[in-house]
Protein backbone atom coordinates (compact mmCIF):
# COMPACT_ATOMS: atom_id res chain seq x y z
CA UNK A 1 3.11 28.12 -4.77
CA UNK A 2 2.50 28.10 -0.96
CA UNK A 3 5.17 26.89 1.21
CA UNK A 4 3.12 24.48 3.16
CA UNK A 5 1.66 23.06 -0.23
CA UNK A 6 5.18 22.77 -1.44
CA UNK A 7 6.37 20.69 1.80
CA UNK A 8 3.36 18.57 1.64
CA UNK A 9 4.61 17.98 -2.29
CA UNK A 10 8.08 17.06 -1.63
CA UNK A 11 7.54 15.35 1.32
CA UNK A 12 4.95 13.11 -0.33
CA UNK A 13 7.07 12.61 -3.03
CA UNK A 14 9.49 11.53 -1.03
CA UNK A 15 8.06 8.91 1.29
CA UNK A 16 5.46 7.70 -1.68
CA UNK A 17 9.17 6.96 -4.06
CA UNK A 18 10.81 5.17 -1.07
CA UNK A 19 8.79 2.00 -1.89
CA UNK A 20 9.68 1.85 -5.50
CA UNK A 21 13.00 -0.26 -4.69
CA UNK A 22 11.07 -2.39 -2.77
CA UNK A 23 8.34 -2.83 -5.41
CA UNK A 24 10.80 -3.48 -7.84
CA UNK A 25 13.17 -5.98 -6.25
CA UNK A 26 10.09 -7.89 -5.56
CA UNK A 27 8.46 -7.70 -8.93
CA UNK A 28 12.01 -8.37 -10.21
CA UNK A 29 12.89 -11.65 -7.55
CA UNK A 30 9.42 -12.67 -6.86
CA UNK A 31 10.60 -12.89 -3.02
CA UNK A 32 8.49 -12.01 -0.19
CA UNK A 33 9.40 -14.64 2.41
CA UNK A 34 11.57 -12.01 4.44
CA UNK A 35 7.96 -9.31 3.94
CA UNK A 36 5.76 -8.76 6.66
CA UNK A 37 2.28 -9.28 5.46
CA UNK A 38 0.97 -7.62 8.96
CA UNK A 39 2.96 -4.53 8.93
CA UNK A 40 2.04 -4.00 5.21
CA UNK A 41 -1.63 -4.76 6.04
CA UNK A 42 -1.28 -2.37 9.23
CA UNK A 43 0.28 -0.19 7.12
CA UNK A 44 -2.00 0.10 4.25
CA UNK A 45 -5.03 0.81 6.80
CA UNK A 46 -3.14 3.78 7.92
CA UNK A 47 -2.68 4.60 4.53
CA UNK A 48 -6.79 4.61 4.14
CA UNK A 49 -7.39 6.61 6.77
CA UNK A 50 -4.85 9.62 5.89
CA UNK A 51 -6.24 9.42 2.69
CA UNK A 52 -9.73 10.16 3.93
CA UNK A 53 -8.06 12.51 6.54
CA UNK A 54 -6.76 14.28 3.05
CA UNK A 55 -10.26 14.41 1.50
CA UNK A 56 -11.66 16.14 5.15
CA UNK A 57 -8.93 18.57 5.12
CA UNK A 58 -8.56 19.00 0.84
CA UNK A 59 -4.79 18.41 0.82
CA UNK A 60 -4.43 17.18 -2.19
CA UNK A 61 -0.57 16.28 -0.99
CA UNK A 62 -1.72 13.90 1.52
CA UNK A 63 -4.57 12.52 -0.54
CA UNK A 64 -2.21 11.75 -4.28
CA UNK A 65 1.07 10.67 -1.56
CA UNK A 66 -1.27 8.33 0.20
CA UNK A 67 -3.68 6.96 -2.57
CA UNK A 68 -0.20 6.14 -4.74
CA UNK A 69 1.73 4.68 -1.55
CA UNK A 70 -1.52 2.43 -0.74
CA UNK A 71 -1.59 1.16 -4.54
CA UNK A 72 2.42 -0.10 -4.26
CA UNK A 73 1.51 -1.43 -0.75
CA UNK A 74 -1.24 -3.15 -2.15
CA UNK A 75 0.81 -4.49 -5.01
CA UNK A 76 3.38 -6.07 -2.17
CA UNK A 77 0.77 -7.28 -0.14
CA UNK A 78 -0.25 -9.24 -3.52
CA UNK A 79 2.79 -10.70 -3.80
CA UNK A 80 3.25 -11.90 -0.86
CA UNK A 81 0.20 -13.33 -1.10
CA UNK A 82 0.97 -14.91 -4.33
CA UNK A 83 4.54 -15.67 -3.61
CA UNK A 84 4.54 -15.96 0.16
């Protein structure tokens, strides 16, 4: 495997499993008052565009990291809405 595909794997990896504890303690507590819906809403266009940036390049790192990062961000931002 190439190195640069390699970093782009565990580097995705990485940033896309930091938002499983937050996913969880708010699936778990249903508690989203302390949440920003904004950032998270910010955040999740950002997450849009580098995944079309990964489609324009083919990185399929940046395209799976992003895609499954913008699915748990959209599962917060649900629960905020919900629960907020």
């Amino acid at each position: 495997m190439e190195g640069n595909l390699l970093l782009g794997i565990i580097a995705g990896s990485l940033t896309t499993i930091s938002f499983l504890p937050q996913v969880i303690k708010t699936y778990s507590t249903r508690q989203t008052k302390d949440i920003s819906l904004l950032m998270y809403l910010l955040f999740s266009f950002g997450l849009i565009l580098w995944t079309i940036y990964g489609f324009r390049v083919s990185s399929v790192p940046v395209i799976a990291a992003n895609a499954i990062t913008l699915l748990l961000a959209f599962f917060i931002i649900g629960m905020k809405i919900r629960h907020g």
